[in-house]
C-alpha atoms as a PDB file:
ATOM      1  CA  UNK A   1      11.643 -19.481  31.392  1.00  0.00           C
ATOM      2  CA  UNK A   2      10.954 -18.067  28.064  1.00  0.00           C
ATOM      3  CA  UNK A   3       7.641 -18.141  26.562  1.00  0.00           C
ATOM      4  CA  UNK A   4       7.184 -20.249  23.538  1.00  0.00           C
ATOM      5  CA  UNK A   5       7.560 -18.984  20.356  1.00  0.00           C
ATOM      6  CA  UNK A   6       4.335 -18.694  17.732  1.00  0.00           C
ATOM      7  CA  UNK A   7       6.382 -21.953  15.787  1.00  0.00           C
ATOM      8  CA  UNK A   8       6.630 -24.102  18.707  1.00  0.00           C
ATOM      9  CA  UNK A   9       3.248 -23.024  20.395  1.00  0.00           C
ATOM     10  CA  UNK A  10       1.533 -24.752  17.132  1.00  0.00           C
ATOM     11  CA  UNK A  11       4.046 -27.730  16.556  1.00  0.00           C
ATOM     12  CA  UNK A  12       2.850 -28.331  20.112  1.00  0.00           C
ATOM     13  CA  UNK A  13      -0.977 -28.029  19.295  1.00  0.00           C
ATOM     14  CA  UNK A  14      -0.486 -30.321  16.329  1.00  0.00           C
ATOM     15  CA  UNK A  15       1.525 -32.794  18.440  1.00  0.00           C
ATOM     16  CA  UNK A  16      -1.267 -32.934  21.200  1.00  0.00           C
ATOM     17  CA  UNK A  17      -3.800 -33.569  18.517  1.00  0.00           C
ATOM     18  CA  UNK A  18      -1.822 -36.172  17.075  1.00  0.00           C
ATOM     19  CA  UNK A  19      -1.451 -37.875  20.601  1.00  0.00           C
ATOM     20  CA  UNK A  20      -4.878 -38.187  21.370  1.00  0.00           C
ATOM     21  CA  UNK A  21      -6.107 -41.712  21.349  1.00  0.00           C
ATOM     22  CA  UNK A  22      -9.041 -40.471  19.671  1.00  0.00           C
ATOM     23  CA  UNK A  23      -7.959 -38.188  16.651  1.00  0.00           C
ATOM     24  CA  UNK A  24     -10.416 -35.778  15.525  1.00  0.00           C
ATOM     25  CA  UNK A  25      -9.734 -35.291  11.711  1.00  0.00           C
ATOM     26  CA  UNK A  26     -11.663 -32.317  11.372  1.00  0.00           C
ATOM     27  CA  UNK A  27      -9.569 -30.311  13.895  1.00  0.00           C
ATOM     28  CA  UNK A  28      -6.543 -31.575  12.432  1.00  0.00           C
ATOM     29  CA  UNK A  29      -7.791 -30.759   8.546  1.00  0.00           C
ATOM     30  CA  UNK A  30      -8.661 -26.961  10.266  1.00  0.00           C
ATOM     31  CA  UNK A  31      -5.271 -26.425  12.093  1.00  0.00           C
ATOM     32  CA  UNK A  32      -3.709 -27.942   9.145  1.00  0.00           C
ATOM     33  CA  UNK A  33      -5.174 -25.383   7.021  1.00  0.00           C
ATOM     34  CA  UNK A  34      -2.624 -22.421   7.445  1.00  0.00           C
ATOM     35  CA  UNK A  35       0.425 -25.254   7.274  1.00  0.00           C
ATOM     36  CA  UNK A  36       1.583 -27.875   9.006  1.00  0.00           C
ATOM     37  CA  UNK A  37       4.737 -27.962  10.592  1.00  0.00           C
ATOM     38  CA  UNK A  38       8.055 -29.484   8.451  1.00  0.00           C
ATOM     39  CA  UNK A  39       8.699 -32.427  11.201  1.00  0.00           C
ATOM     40  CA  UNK A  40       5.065 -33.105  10.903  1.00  0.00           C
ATOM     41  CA  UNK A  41       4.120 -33.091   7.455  1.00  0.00           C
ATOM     42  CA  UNK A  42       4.604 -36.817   6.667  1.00  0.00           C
ATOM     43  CA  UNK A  43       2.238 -38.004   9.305  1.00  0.00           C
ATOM     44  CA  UNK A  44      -0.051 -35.049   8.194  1.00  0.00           C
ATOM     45  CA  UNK A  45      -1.120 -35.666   5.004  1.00  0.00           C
ATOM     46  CA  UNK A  46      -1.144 -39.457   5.574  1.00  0.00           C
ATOM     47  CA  UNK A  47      -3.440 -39.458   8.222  1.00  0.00           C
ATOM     48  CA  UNK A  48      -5.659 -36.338   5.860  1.00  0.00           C
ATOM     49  CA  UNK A  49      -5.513 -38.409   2.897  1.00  0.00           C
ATOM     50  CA  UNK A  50      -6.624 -41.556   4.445  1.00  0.00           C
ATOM     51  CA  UNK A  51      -2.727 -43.607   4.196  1.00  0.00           C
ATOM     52  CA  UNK A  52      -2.902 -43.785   7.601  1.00  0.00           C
ATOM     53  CA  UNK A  53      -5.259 -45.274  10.204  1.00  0.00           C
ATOM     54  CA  UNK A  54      -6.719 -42.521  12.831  1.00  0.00           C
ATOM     55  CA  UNK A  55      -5.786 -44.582  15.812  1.00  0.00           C
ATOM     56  CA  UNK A  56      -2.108 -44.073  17.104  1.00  0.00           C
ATOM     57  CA  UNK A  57      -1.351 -47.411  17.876  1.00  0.00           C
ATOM     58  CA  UNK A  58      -2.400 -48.273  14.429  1.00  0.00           C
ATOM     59  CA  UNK A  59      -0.313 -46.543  12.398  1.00  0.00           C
ATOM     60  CA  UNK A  60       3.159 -48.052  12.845  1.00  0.00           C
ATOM     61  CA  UNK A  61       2.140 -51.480  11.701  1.00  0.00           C
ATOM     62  CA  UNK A  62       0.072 -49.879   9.249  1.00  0.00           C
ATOM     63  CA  UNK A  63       2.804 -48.029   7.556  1.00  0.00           C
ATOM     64  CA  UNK A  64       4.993 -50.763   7.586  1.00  0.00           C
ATOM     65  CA  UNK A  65       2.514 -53.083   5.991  1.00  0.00           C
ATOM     66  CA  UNK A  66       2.369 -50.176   3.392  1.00  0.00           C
ATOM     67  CA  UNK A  67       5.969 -50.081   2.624  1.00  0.00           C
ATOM     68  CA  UNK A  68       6.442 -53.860   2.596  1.00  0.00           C
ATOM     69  CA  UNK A  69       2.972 -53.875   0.539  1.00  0.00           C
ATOM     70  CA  UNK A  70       4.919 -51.218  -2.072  1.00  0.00           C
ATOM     71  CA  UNK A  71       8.036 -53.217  -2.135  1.00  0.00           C
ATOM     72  CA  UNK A  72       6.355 -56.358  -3.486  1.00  0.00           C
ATOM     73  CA  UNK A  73       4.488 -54.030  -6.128  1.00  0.00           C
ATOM     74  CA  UNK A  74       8.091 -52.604  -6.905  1.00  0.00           C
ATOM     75  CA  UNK A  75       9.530 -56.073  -7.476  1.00  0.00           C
ATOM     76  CA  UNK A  76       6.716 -57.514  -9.421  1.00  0.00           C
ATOM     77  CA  UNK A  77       6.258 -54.765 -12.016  1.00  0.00           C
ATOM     78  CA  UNK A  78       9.716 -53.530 -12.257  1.00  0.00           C
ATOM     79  CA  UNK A  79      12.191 -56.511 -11.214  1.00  0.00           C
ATOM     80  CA  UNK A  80      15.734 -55.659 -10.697  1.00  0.00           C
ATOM     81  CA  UNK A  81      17.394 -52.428 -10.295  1.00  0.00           C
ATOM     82  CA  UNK A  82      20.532 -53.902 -12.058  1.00  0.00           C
ATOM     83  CA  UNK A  83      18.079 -54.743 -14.829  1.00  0.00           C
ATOM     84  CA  UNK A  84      18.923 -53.396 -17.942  1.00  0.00           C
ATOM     85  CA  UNK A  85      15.694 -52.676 -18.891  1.00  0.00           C
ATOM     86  CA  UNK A  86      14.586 -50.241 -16.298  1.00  0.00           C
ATOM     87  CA  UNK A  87      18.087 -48.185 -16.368  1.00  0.00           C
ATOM     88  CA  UNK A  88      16.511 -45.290 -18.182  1.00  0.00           C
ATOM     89  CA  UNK A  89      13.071 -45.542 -15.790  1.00  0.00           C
ATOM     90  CA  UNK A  90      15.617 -45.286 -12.597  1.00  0.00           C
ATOM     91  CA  UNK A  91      17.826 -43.033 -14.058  1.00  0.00           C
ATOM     92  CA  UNK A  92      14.593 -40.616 -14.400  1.00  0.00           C
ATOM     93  CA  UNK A  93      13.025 -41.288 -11.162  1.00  0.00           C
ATOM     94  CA  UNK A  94      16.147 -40.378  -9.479  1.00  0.00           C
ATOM     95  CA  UNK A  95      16.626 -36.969 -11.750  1.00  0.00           C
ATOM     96  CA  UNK A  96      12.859 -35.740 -10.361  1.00  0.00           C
ATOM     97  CA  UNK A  97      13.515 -37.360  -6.308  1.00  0.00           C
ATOM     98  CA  UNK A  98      16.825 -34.618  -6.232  1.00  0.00           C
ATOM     99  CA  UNK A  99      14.557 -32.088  -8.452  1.00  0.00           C
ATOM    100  CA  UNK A 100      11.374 -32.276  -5.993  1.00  0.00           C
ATOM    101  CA  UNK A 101      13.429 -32.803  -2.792  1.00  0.00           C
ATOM    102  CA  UNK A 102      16.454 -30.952  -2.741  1.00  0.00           C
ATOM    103  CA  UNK A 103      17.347 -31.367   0.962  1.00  0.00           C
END
């Protein structure tokens, strides 16, 4: 069996932290601190910045309350995408999504 590379061996550390019903923040803001691994990133810097709850079994419904709580916002302040209106708003947003995301 082949030993693990250096990648995996700390995708694996970060996963086991992440797992833990307990998570310690401070170990994950220190192993964090040379870069956290692409898959992980998302749940990362949610759970360092405070988006997302510290308990596992929190976080799903958390994040979906999030996103449904961001939808409303969307709808309220900006109405409809076919509105004329916000054309040149959406038009922008999606120029800097493909310039800061290229994947």
């Amino acid at each position: 069996k082949p030993t693990p590379s250096r990648d995996e061996l700390r995708l694996q550390r970060f996963q086991t932290l992440l797992a833990a019903p307990s998570l310690d923040l401070d170990a994950l803001r220190t192993l964090s601190w040379n870069g956290i691994p692409a898959p992980l990133r998302m749940t990362v810097w949610g759970l360092l910045s405070g988006y997302l709850p510290a308990n596992p079994d929190r976080r799903t419904a958390t994040l979906a309350r999030k996103r449904d709580e961001y939808a409303a916002l969307v709808s309220q302040y900006y109405g409809s995408r076919a509105d004329d209106a916000n054309q040149a708003i959406f038009h922008q947003i999606h120029i800097d999504v493909l310039r800061t995301n290229p994947s």
